[in-house]
Protein backbone atom coordinates (compact mmCIF):
# COMPACT_ATOMS: atom_id res chain seq x y z
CA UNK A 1 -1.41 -3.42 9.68
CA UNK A 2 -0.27 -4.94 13.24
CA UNK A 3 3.31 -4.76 14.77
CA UNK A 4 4.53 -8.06 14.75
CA UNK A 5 7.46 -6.54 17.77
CA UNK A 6 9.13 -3.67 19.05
CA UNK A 7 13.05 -3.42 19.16
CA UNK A 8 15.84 -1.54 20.19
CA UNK A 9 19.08 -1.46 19.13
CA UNK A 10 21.16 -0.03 16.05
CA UNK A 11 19.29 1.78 13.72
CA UNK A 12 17.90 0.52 10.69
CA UNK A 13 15.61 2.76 7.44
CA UNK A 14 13.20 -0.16 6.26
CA UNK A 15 14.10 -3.65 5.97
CA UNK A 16 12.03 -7.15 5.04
CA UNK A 17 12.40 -9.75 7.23
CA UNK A 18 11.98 -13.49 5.55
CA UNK A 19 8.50 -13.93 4.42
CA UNK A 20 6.87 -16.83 6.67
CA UNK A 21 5.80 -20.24 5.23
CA UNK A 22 4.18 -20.15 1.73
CA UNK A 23 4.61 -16.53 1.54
CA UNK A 24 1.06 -15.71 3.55
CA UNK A 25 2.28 -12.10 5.00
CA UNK A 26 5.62 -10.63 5.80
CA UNK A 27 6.97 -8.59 8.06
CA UNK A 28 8.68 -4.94 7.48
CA UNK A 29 10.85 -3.71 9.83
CA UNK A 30 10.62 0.00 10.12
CA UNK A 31 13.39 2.45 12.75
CA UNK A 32 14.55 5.94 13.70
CA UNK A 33 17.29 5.90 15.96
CA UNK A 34 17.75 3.14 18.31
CA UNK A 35 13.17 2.51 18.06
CA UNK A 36 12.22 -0.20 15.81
CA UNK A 37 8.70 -1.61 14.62
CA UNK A 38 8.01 -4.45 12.81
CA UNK A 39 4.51 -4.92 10.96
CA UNK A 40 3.06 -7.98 9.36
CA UNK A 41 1.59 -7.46 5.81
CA UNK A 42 -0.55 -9.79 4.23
CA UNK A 43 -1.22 -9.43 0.68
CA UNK A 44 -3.42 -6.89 -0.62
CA UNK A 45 -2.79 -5.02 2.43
CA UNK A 46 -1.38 -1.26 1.56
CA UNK A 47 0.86 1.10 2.67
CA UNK A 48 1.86 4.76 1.95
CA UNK A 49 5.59 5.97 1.50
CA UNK A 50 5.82 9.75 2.22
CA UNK A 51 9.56 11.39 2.10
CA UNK A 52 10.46 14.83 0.38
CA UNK A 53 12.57 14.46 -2.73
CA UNK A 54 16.03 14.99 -2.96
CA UNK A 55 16.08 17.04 -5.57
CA UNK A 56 12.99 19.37 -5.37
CA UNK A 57 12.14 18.85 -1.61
CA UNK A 58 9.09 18.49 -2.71
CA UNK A 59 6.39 16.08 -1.24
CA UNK A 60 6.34 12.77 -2.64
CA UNK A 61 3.96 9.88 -1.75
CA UNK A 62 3.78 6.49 -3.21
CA UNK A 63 0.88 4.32 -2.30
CA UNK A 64 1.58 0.32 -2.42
CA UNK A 65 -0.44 -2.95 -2.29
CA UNK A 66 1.18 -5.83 -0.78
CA UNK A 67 1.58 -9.27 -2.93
CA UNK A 68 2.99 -12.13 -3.34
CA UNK A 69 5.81 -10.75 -5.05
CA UNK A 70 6.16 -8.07 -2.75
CA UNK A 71 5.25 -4.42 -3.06
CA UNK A 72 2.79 -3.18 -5.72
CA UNK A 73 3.39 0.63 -6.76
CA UNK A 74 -0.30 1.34 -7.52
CA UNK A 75 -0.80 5.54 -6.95
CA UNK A 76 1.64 8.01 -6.95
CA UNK A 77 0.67 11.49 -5.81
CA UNK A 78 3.77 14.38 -6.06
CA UNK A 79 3.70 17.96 -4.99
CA UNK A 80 4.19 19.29 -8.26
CA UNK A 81 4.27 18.29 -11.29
CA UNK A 82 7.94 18.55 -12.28
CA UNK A 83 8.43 15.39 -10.21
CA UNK A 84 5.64 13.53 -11.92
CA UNK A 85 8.23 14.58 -15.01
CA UNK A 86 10.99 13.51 -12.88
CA UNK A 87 9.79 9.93 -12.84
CA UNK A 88 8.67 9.08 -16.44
CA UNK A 89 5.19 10.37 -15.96
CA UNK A 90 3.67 11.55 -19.02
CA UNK A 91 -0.41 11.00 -17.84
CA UNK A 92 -0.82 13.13 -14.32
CA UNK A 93 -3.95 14.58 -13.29
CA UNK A 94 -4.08 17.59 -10.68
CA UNK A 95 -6.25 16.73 -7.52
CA UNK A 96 -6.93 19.12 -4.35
CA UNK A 97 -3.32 20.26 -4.62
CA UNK A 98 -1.51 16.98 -5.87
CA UNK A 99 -0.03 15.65 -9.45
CA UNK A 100 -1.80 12.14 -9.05
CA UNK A 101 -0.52 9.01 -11.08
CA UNK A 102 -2.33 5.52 -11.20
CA UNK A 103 -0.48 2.64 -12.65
CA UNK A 104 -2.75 -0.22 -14.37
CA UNK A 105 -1.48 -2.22 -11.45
């Protein structure tokens, strides 16, 4: 992944910024406080999303592939398994200390 620009200014969570001509990679826009980075993705690029739920505060990452259509949930890996419940999981296999999911994606 490469920054495509750093900005400052009002703060932002995650936004997408227009994809460029013919949809070959676009750019995601990521902030805390008044920092912001912007990364071109291309697709089949991936990415990880890592927060603590809301719930549980329990870990939670997602893993994505970038496509055409945008992002891809592919793995999903979860701190315990309740969450794995949580989201409509019925298949989750434990790995060194994660509930693991993998979609057919």
């Amino acid at each position: 992944m490469k920054a495509c620009g750093t900005v400052t200014g009002a703060a932002l969570l995650c936004s997408l910024l227009v994809a460029t001509a013919g949809g070959a990679s676009i750019c995601l826009e990521l902030s805390s406080g008044s920092h912001r980075t912007a990364y071109r993705l291309h697709p089949d690029d991936r990415l990880r999303l890592s927060f603590h739920h809301s719930l549980y505060g329990s870990l939670v990452e997602e893993h994505f592939r970038v496509s055409p259509d945008g992002f891809q949930l592919f793995e999903a890996r979860y701190a315990e398994l309740r969450l794995a419940e949580f989201y409509g999981h019925e298949l989750a296999t434990f790995d060194n200390g994660s509930w693991i999911v993998r979609t057919a994606a």
